[in-house]
Protein backbone atom coordinates (compact mmCIF):
# COMPACT_ATOMS: atom_id res chain seq x y z
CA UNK A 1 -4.80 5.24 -0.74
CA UNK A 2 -2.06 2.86 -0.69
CA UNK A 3 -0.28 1.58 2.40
CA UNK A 4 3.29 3.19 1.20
CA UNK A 5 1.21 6.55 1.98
CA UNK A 6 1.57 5.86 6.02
CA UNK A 7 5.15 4.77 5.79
CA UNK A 8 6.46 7.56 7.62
CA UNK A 9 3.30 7.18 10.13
CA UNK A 10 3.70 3.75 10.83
CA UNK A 11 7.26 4.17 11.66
CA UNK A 12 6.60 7.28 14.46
CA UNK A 13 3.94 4.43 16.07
CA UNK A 14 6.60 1.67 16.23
CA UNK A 15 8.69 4.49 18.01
CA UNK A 16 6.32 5.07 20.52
CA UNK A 17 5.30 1.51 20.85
CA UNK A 18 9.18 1.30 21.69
CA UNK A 19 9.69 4.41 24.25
CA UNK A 20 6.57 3.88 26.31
CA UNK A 21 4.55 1.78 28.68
CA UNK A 22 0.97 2.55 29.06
CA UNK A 23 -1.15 2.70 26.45
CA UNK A 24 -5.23 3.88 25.97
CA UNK A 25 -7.14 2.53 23.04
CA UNK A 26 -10.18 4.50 22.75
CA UNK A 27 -13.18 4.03 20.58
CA UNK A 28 -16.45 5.60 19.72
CA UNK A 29 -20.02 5.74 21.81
CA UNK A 30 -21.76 2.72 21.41
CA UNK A 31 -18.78 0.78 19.10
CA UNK A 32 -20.16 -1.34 16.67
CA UNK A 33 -17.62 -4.59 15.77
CA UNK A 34 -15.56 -2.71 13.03
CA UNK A 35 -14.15 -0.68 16.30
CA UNK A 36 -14.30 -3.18 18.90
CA UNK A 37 -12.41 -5.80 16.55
CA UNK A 38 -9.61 -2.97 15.83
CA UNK A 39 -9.40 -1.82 19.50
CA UNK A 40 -8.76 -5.62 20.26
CA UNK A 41 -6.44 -6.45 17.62
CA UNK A 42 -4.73 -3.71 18.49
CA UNK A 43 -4.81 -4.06 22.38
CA UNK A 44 -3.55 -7.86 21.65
CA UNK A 45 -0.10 -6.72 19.85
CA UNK A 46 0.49 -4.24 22.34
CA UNK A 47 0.23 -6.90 25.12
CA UNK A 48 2.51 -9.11 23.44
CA UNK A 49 4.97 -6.25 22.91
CA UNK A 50 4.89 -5.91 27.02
CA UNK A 51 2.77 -3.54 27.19
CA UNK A 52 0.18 -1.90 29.72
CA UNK A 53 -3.07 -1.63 27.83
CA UNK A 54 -6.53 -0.28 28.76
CA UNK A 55 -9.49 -0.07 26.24
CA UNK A 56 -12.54 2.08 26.90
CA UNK A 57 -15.42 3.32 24.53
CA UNK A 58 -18.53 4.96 25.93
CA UNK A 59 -22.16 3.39 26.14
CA UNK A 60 -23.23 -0.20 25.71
CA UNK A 61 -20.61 -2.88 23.97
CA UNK A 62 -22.92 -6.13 22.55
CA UNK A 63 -21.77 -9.16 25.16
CA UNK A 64 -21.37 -10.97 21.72
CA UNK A 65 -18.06 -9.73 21.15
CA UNK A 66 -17.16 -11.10 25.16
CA UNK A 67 -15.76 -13.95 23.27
CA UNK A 68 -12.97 -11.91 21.38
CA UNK A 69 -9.20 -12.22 22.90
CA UNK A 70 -8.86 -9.64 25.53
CA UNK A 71 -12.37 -8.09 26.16
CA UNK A 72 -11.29 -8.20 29.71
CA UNK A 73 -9.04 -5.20 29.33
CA UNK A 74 -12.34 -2.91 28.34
CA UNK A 75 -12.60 -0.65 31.41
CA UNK A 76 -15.67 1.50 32.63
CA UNK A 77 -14.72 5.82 32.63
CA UNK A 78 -14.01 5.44 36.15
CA UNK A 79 -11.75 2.78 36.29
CA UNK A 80 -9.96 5.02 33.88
CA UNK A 81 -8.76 7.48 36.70
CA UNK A 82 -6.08 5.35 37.69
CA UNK A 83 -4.69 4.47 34.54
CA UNK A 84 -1.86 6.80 34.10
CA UNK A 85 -1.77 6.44 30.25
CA UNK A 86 1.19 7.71 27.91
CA UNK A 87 0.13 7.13 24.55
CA UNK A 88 -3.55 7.11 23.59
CA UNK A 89 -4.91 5.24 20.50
CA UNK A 90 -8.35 6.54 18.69
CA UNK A 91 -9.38 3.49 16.22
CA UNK A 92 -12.67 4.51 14.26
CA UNK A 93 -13.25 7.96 15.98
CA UNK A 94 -14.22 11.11 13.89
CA UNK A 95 -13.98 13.28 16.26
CA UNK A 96 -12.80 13.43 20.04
CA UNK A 97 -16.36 14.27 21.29
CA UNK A 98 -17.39 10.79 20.26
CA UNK A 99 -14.96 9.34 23.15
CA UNK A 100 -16.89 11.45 25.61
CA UNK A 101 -13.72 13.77 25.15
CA UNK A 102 -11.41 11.51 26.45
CA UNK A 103 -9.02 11.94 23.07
CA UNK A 104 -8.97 15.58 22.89
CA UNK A 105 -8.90 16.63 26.59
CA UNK A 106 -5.36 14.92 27.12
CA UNK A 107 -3.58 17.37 25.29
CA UNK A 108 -0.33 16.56 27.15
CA UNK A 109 -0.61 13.09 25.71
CA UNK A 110 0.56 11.41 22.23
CA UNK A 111 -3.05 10.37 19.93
CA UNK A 112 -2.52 8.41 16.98
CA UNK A 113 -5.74 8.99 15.40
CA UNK A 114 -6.92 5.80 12.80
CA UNK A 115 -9.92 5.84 11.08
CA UNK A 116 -11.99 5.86 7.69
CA UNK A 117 -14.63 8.15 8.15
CA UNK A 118 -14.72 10.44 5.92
CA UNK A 119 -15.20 13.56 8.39
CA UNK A 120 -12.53 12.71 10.32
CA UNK A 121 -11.11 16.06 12.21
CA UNK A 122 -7.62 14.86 11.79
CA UNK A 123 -7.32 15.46 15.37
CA UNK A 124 -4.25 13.51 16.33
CA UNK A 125 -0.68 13.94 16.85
CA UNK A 126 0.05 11.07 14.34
CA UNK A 127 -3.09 10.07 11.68
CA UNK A 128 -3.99 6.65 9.70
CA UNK A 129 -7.14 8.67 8.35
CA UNK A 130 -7.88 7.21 4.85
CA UNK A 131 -11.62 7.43 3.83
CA UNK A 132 -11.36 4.87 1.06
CA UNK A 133 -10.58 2.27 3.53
CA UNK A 134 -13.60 -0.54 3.61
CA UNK A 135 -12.90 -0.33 7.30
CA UNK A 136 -10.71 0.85 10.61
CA UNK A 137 -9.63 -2.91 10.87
CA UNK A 138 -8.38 -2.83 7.55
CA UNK A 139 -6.11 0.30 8.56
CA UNK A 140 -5.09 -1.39 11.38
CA UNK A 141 -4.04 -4.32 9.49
CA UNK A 142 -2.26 -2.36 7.33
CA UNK A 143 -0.16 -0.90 10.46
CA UNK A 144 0.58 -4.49 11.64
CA UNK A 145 1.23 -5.66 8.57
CA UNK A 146 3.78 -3.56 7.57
CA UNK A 147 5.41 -3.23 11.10
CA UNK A 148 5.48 -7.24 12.24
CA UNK A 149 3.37 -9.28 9.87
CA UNK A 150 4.88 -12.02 11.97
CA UNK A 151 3.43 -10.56 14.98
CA UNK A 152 -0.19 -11.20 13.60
CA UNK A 153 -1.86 -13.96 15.40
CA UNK A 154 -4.88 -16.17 15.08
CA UNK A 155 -6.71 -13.75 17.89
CA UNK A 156 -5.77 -10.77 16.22
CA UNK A 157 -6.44 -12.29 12.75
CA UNK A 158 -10.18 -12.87 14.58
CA UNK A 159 -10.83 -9.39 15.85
CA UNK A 160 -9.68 -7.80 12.51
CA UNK A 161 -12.03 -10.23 10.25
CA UNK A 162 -14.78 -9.36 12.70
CA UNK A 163 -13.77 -5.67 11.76
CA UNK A 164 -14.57 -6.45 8.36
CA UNK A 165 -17.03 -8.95 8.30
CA UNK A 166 -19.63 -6.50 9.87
CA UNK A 167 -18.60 -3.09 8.52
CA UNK A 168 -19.41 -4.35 5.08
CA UNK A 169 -22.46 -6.20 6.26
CA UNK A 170 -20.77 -9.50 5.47
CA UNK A 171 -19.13 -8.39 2.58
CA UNK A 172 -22.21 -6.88 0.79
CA UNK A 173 -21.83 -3.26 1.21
CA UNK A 174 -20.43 -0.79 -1.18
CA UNK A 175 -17.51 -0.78 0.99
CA UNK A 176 -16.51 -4.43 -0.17
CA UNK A 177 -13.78 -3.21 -2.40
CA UNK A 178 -10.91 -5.97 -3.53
CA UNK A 179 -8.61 -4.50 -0.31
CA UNK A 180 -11.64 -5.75 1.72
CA UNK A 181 -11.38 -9.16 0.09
CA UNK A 182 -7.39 -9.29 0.08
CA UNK A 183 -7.10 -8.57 3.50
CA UNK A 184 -9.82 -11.09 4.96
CA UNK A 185 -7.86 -13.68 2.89
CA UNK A 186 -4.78 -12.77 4.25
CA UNK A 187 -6.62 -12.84 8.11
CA UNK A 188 -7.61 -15.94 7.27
CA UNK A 189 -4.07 -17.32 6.17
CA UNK A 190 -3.39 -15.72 9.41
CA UNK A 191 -5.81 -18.34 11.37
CA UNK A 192 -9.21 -16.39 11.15
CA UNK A 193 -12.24 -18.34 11.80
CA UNK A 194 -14.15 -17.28 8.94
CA UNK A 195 -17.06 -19.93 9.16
CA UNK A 196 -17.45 -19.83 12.94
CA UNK A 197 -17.24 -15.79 12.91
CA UNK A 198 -19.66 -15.40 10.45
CA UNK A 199 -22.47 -17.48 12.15
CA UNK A 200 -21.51 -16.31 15.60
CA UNK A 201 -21.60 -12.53 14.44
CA UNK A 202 -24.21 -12.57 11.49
CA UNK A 203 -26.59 -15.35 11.65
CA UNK A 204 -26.92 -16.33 15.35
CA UNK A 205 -29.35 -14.73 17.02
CA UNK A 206 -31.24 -15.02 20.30
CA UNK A 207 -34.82 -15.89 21.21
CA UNK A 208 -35.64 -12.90 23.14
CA UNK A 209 -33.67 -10.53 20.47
CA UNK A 210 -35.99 -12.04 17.44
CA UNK A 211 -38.74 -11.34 19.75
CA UNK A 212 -37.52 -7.83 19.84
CA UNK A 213 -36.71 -8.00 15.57
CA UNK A 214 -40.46 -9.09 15.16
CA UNK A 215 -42.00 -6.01 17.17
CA UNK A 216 -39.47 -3.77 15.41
CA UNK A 217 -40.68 -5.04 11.95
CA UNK A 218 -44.28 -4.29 12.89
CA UNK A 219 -43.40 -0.92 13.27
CA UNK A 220 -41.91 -0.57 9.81
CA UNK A 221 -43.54 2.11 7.67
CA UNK A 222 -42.78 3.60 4.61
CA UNK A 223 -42.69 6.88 3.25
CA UNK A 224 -42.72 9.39 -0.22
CA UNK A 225 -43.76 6.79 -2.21
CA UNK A 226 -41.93 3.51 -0.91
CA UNK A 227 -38.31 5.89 -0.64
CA UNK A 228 -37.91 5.99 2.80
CA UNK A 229 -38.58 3.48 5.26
CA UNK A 230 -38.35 3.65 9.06
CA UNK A 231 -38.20 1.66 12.34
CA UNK A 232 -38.29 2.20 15.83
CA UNK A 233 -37.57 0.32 18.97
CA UNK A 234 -39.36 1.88 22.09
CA UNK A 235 -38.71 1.04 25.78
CA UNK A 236 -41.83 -0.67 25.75
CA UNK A 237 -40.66 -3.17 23.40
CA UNK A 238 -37.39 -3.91 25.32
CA UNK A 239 -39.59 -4.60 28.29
CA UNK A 240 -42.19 -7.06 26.41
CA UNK A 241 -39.71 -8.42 24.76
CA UNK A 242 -36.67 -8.92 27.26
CA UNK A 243 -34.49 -7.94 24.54
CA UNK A 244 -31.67 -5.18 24.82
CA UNK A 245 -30.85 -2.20 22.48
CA UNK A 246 -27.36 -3.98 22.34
CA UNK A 247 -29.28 -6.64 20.47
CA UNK A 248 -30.27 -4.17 17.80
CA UNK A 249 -27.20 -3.93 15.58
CA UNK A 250 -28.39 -5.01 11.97
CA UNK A 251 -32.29 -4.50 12.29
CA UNK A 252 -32.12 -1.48 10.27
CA UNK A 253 -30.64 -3.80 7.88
CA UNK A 254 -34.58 -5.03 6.84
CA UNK A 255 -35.63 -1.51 5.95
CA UNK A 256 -33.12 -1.08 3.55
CA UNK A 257 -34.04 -3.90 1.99
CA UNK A 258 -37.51 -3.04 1.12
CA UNK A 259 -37.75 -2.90 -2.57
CA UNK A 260 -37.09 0.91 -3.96
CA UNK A 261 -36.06 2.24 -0.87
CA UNK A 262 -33.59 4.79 -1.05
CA UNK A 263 -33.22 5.88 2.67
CA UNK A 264 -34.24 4.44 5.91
CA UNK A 265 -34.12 5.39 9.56
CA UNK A 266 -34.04 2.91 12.74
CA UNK A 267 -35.01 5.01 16.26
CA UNK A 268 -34.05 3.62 19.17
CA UNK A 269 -35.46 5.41 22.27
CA UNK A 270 -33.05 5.45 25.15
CA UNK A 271 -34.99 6.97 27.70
CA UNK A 272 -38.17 9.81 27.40
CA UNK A 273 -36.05 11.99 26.20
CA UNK A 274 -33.35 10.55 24.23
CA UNK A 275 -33.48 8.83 20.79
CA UNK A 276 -30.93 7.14 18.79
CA UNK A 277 -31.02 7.57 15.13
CA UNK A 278 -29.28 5.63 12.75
CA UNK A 279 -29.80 6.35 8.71
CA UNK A 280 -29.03 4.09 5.69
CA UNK A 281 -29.06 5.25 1.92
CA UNK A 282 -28.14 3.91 -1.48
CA UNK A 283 -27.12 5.51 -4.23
CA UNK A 284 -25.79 9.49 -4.34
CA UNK A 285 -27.50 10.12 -1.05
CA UNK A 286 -25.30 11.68 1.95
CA UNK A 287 -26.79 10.65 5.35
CA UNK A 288 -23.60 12.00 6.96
CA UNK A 289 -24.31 14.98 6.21
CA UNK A 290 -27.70 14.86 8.02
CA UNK A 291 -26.42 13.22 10.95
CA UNK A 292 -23.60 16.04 11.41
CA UNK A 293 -26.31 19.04 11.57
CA UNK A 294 -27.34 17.05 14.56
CA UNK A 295 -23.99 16.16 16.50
CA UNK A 296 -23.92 13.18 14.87
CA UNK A 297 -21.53 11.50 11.86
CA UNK A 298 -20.50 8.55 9.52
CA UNK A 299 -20.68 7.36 5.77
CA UNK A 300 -22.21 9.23 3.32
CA UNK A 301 -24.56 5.65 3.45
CA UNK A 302 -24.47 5.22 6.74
CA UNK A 303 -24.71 6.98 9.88
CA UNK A 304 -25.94 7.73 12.82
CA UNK A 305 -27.27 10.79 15.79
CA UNK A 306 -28.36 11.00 18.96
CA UNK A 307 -31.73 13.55 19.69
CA UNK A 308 -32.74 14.79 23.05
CA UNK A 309 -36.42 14.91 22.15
CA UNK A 310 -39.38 11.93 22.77
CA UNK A 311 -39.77 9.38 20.17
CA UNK A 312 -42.34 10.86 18.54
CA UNK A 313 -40.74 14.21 17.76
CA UNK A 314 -37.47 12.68 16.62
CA UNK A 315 -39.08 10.34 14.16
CA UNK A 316 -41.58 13.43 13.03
CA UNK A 317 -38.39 15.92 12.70
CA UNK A 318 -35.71 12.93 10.79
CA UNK A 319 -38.60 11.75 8.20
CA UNK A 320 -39.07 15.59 7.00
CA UNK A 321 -35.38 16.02 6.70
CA UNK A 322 -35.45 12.68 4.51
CA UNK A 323 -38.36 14.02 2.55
CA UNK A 324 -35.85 17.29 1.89
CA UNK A 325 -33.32 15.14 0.78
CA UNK A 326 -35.19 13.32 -1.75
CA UNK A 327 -36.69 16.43 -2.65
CA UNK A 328 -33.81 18.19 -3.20
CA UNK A 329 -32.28 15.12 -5.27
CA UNK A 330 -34.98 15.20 -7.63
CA UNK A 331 -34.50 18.86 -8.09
CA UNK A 332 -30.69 18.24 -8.56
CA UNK A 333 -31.66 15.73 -10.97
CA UNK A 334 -34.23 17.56 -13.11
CA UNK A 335 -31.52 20.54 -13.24
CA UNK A 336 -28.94 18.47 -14.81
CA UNK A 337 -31.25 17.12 -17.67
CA UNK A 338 -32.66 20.41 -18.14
CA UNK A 339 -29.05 21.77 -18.89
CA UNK A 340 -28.34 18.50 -21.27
């Protein structure tokens, strides 16, 4: 979708950025650095326009991205209460419930709704919702772009490569179209640190979070016949390792790159009862789909869930639903050559 398809869009936001004050940039539970770098990119402009700004997302943010301009305006829900908001932004949000609610239960309130998920509920009062989109950040570029290209900085130009730079796993996912590549060349033109952001973000690691990396690879099985793969990262690894589930982003990253794999699953076990799921594919397979019959959402090749079941049950329960899907691929397949 071209960017002449949000003119009228991005002219109602520079309206609002004009007639109010406060401002609440939202993103989704645990934000990964395709949400964090738009929240911040975003967050920056709207300081420099004179703005009050608050940014909140629910669960655990990675203290990597501490180092990106204006972190310090990220706010815990409580803090929230006495931030008397006017407009709220949503930046890579599919649906309100992923903000613990905090987008949809403002109703008196203006949400300009931006994101590239593809089951986006179009939930806002204004919406930058275009699926084909390699990432938020590259929406959100778009928006600055066209309303004060001038106004982009080197710190925003950072936040919005970060965007990119890990949404397309450093420019190797499908997602790596040539918008992708034209817009991290025009961050960079911008000022974007694109040798220091890529080791900070991709390569660096630390000692106790390879610790963590090498128990999770022990635990790496694989299923139907090499086709799926899985991982898991139990409590009882965090605690012999002294590693943190923040430190996990990427891991499921080695799964997927097992030879013939098709799908893989990383669980990450919160507490007893709790287990986060996220699920990789390649080729035609829909993981979104999957996640949503659980709560959950994404990509159709990647996405993620949240179960409130033990480890054990989740992992038993996800690996027969990936066994369906490959099932029911084959079938699909053998159908279509049957009918050639």
């Amino acid at each position: 979708m071209s960017k002449s398809s949000f003119q009228n869009e991005f002219k109602r936001i520079v309206s609002l950025i004009r007639e109010h004050e406060r401002f609440l940039i939202l993103g989704h539970v645990d934000p990964d650095g395709d949400c964090i770098g738009s929240i911040l990119a975003l967050t920056q402009y709207l300081i420099t326009a004179g703005k009050d700004v608050r940014c909140y997302a629910p669960g655990e943010i990675p203290e990597v991205y501490e180092q990106l301009p204006c972190f310090d305006r990220f706010v815990t829900e409580g803090e929230l209460s006495g931030f008397d908001s006017e407009v709220i932004f949503s930046l890579d949000v599919p649906t309100p419930r992923r903000t613990a609610d905090l987008a949809g239960s403002r109703s008196e309130l203006v949400v300009v709704n931006i994101d590239h998920h593809p089951t986006n509920e179009n939930f806002g009062a204004i919406n930058i919702v275009d699926e084909t989109a390699g990432a938020t950040a590259v929406l959100v570029y778009r928006l600055l772009a066209d309303i004060d290209p001038e106004g982009i900085t080197s710190g925003i130009a950072d936040c919005l490569f970060v965007g990119i730079l890990l949404d397309t796993g450093g420019f190797r996912f499908q997602n790596s179209d040539a918008e992708v590549f034209a817009t991290a060349a025009k961050l960079i033109e911008h000022g974007a640190r694109a040798y220091e952001l890529t080791h900070e973000f991709i390569h660096a690691k630390k000692f106790n979070a390879l610790k963590l990396l090498a128990l999770a690879l022990d635990s790496l099985r694989i299923h139907s016949g090499g086709r799926i793969a899985t991982m898991e990262i139990s409590m009882d690894m965090l605690a012999r390792s002294g590693g943190f589930l923040r430190d996990t982003e990427g891991f499921i990253d080695y799964a997927g790159a097992i030879d013939h794999v098709e799908l893989c699953a990383l669980f990450r076990e919160i507490t007893p009862d709790q287990v986060r799921v996220s699920l990789r594919s390649r080729n035609d397979y829909d993981v979104a789909e999957l996640a949503e019959q659980y709560g959950g959402g994404g990509h159709r090749n990647a996405a993620g869930l949240v179960m409130n079941i033990d480890l054990e049950a989740a992992k038993s329960r996800i690996i027969q639903d990936l066994e369906k899907l490959t099932e029911r691929m084959d079938s699909n397949k053998e159908a279509v050559q049957g009918s050639e």
